[in-house]
N, C-alpha and C. Protein backbone atom coordinates (compact mmCIF):
# COMPACT_ATOMS: atom_id res chain seq x y z
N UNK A 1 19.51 5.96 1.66
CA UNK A 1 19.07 4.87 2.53
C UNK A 1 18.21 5.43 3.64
N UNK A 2 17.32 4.43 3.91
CA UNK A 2 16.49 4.85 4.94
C UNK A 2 16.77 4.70 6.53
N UNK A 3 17.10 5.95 7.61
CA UNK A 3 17.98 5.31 8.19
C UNK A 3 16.91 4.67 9.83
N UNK A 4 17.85 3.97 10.10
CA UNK A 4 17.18 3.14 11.50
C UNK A 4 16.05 2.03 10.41
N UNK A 5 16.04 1.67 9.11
CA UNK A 5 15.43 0.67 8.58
C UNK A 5 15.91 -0.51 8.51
N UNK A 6 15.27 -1.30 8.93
CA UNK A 6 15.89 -2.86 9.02
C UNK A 6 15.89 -3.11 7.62
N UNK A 7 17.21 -3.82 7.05
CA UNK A 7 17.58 -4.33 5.89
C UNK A 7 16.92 -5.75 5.97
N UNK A 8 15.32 -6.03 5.37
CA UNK A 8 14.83 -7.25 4.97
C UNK A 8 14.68 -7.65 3.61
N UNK A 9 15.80 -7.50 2.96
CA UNK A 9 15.27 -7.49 1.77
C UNK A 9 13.96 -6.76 1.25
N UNK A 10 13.77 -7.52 -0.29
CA UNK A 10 13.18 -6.97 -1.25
C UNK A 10 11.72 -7.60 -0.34
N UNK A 11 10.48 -6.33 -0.16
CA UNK A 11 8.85 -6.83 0.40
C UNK A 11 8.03 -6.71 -0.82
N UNK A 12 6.74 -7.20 -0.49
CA UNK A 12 5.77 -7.35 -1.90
C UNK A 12 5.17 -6.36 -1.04
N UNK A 13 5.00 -5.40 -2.21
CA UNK A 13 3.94 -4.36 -1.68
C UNK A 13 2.66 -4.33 -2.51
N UNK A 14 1.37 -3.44 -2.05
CA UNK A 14 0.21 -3.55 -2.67
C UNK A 14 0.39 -2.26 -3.67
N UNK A 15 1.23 -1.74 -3.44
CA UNK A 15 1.47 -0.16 -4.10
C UNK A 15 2.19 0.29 -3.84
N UNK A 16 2.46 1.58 -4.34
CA UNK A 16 3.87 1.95 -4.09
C UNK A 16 3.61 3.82 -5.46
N UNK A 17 4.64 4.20 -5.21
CA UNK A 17 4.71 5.52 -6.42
C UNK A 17 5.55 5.16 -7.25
N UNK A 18 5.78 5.89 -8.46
CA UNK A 18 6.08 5.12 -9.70
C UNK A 18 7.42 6.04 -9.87
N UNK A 19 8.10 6.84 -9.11
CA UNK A 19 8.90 7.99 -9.26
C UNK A 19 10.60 7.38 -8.98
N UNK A 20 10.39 6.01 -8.64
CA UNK A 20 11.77 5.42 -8.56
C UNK A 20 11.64 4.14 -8.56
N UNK A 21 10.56 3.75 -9.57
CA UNK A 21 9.69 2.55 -9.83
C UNK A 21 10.51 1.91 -10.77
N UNK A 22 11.33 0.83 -11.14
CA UNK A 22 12.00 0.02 -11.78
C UNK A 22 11.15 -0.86 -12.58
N UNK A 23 11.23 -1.19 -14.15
CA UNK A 23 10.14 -2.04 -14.67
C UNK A 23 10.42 -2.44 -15.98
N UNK A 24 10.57 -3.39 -16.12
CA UNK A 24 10.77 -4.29 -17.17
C UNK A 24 10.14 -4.15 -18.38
N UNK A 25 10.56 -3.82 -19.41
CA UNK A 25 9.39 -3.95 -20.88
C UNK A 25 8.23 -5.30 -20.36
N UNK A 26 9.10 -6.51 -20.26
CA UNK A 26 7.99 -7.50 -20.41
C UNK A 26 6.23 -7.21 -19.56
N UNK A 27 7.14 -6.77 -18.03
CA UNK A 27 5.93 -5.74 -17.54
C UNK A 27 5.16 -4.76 -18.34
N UNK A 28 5.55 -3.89 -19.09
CA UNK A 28 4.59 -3.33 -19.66
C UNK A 28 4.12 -3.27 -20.26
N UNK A 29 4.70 -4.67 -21.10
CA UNK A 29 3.64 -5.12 -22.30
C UNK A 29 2.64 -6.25 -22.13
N UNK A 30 2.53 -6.54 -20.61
CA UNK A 30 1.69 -7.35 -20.01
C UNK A 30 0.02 -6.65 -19.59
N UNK A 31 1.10 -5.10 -18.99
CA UNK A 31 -0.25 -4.23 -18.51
C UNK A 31 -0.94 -3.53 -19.52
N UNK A 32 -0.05 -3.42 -20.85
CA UNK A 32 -1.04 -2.76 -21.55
C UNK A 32 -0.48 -0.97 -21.67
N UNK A 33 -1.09 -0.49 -22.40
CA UNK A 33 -0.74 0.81 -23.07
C UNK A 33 -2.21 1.59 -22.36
N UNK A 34 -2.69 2.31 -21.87
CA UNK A 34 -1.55 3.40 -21.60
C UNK A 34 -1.16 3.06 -20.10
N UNK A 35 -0.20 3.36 -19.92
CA UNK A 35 0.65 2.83 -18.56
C UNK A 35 0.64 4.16 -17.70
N UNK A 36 0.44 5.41 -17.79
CA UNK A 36 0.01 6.33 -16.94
C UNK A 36 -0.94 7.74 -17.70
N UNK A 37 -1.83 8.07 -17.25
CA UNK A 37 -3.05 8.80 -17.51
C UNK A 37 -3.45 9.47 -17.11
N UNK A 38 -4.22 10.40 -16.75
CA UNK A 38 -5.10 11.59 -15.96
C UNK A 38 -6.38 10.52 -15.24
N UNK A 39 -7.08 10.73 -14.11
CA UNK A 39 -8.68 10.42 -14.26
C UNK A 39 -8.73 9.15 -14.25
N UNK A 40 -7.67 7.68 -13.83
CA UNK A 40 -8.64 6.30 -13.83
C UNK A 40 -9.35 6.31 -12.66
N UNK A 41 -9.23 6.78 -11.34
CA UNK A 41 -10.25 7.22 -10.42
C UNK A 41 -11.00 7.94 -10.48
N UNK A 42 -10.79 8.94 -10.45
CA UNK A 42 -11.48 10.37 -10.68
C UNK A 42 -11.19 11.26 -11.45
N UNK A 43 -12.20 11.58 -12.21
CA UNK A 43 -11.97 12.53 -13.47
C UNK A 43 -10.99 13.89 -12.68
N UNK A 44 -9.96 14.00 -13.98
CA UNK A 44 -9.25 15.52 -13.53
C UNK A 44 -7.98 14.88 -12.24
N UNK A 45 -7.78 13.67 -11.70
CA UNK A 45 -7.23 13.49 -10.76
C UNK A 45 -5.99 12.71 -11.13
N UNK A 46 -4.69 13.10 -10.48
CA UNK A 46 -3.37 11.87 -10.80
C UNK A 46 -3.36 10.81 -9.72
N UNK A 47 -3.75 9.93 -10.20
CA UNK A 47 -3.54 8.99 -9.11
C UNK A 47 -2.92 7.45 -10.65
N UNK A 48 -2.55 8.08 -11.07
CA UNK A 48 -1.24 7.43 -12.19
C UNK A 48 -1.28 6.21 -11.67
N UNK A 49 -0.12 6.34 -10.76
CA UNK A 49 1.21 5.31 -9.84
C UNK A 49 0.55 4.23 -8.84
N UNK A 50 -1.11 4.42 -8.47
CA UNK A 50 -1.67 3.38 -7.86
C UNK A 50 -2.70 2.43 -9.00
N UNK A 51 -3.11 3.10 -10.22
CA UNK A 51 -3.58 2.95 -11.03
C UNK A 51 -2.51 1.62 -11.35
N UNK A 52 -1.21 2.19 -11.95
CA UNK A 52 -0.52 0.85 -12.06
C UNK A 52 -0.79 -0.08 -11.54
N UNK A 53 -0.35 -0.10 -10.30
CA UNK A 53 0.09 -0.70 -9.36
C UNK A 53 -1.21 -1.99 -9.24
N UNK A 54 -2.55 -1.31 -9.57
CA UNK A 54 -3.82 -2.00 -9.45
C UNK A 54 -3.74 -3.02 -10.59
N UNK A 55 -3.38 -2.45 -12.34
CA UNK A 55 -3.21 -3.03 -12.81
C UNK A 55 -2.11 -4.23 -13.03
N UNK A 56 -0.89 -3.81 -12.19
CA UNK A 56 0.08 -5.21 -12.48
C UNK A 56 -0.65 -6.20 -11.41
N UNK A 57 -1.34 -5.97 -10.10
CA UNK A 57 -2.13 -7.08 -9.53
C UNK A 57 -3.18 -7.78 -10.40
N UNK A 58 -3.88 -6.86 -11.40
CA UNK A 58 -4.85 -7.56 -12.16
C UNK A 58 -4.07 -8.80 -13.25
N UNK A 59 -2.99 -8.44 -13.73
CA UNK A 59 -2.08 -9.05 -14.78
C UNK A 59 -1.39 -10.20 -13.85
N UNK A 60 -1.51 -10.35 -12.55
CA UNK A 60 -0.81 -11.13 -11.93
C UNK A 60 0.78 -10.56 -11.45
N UNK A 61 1.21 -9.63 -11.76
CA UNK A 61 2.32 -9.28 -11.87
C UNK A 61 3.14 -8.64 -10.18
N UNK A 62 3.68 -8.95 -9.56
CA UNK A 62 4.43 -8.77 -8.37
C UNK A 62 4.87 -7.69 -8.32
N UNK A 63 4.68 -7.01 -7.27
CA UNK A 63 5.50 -5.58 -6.85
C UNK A 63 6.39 -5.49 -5.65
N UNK A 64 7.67 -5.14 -5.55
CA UNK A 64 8.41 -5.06 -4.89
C UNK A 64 9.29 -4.52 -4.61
N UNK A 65 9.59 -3.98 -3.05
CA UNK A 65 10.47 -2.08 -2.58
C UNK A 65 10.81 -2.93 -1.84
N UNK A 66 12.36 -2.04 -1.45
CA UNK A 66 13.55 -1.92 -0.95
C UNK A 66 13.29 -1.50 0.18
N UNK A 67 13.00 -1.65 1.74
CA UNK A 67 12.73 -0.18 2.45
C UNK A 67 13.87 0.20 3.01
N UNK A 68 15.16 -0.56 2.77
CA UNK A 68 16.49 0.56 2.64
C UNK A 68 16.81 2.06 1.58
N UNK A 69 15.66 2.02 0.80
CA UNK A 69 15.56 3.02 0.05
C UNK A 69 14.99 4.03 0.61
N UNK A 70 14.61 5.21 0.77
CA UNK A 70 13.79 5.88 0.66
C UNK A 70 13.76 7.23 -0.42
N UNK A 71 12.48 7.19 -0.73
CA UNK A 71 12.29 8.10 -2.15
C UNK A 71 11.05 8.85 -1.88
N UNK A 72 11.16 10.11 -1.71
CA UNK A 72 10.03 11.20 -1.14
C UNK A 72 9.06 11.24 -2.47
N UNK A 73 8.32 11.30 -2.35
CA UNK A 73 6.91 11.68 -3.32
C UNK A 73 6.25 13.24 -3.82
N UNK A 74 7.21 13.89 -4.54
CA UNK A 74 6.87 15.55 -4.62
C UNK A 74 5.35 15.81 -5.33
N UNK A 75 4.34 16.25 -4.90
CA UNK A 75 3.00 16.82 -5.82
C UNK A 75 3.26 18.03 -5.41
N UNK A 76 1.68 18.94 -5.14
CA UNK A 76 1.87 19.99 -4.05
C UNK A 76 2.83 20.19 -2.55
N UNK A 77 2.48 18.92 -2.75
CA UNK A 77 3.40 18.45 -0.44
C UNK A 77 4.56 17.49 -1.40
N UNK A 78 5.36 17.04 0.44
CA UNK A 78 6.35 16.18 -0.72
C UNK A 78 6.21 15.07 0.96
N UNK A 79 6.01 13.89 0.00
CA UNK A 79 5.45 13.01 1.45
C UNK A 79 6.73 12.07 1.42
N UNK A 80 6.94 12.17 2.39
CA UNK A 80 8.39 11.10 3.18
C UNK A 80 8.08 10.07 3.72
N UNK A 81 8.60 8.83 3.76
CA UNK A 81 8.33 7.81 4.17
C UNK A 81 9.70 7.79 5.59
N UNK A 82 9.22 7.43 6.65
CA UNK A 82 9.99 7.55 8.07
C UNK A 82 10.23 6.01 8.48
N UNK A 83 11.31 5.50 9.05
CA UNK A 83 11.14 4.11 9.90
C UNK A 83 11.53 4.89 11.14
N UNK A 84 10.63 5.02 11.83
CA UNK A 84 11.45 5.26 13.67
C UNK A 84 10.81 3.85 14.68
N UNK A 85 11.70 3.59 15.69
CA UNK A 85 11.37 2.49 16.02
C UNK A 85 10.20 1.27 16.28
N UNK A 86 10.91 0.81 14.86
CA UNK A 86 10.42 -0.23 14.35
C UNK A 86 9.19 -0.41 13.46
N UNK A 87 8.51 1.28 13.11
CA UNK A 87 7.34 1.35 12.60
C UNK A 87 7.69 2.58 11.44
N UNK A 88 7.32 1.90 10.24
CA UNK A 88 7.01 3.22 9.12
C UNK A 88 5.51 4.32 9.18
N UNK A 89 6.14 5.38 9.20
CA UNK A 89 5.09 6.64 9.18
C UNK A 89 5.73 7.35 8.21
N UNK A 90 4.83 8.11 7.68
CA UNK A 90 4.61 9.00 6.28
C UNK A 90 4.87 10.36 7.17
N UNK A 91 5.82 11.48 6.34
CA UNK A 91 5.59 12.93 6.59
C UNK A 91 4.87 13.43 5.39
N UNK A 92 4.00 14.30 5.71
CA UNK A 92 3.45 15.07 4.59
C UNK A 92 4.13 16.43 4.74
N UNK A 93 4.59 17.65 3.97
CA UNK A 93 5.29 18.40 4.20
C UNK A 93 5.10 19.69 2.92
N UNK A 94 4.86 20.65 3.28
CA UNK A 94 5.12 21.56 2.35
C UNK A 94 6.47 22.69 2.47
N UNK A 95 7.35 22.14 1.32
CA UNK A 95 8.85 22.43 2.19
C UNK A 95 9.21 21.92 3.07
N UNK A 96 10.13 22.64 4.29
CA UNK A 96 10.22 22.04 5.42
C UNK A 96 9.53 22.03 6.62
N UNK A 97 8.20 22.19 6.52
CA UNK A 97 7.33 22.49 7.39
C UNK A 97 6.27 21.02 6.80
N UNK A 98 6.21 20.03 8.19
CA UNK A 98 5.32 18.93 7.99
C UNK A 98 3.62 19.32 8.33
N UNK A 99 2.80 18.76 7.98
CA UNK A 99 1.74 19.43 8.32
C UNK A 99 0.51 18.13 8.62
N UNK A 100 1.50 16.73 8.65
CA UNK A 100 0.49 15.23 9.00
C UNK A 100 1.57 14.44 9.02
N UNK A 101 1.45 13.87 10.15
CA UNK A 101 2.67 12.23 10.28
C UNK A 101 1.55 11.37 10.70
N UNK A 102 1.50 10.73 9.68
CA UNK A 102 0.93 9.03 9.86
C UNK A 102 1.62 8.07 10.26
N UNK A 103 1.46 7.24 10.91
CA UNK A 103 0.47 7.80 12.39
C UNK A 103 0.86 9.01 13.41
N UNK A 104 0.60 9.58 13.87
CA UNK A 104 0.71 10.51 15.29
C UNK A 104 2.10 9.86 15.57
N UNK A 105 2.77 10.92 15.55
CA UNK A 105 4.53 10.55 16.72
C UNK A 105 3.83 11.11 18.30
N UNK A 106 4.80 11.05 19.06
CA UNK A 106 4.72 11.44 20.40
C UNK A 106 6.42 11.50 20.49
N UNK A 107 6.32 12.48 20.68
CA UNK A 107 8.10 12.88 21.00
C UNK A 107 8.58 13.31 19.32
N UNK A 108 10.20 13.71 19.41
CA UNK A 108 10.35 14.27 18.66
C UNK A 108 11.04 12.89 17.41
N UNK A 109 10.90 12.88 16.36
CA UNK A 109 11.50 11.91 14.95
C UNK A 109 13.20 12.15 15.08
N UNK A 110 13.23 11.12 14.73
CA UNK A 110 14.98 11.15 14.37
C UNK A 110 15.44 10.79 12.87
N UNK A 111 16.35 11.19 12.37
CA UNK A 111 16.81 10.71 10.86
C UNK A 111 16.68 11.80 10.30
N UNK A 112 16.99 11.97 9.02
CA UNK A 112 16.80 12.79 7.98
C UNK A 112 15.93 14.34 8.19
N UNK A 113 14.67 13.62 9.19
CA UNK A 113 13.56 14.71 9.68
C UNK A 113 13.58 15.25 10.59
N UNK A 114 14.61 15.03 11.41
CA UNK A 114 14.51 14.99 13.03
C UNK A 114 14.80 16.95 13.39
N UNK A 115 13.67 16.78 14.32
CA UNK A 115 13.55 18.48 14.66
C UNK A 115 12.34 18.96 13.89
N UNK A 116 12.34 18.48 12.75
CA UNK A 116 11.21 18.98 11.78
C UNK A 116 10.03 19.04 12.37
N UNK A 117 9.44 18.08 12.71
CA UNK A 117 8.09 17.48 13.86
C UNK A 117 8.08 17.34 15.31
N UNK A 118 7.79 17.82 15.64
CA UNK A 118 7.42 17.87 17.41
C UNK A 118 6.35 17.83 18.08
């Protein structure tokens, strides 16, 4: 759980990562085959999980996260999703060393990360 996150229910998001992504056959036989790929942006590039995400908007199809969840995003970095008061910011991180919080904190994070960023 994500902590200090307000429990609002289920939000429609525009995107999201596909790494704790829940999905129905009927969904994916709506979007079509192939459902993740190398290169639909840019040749040589993974950008998979927004690729979806583009296509279930094209199919009409609804997307929707928990933000009592939180589920880190591992590539090279491993990007964290933060609620500190009242606003979500992203850690980018290689290991335990962050190296970008979107947006800019001022002072130190609390939760899960806290100490990490200063």
């Amino acid at each position: 759980m994500a902590p200090h996150a307000p429990d609002l229910g289920l939000q429609r998001l525009a995107g999201a990562t596909s790494g704790a992504m829940l999905t129905h056959r009927r969904v994916l036989e709506a979007v079509g085959a192939p459902w993740w790929t190398l290169g639909q942006f840019a040749k040589d590039e993974w950008q998979d999980d927004i690729w979806f995400c583009t296509r279930l908007a094209e199919v009409g199809m609804p997307l929707y996260g928990d933000p009592t969840v939180c589920v880190g995003h591992t590539t090279d970095i491993t990007v964290w999703p933060h609620y500190r008061e009242g606003q979500w910011t992203l850690i980018m991180a290689r290991g335990a060393k962050p190296f970008v919080v979107l947006p800019p904190w001022t002072g130190a994070p609390t939760g899960p990360v806290a100490g990490v960023v200063t």
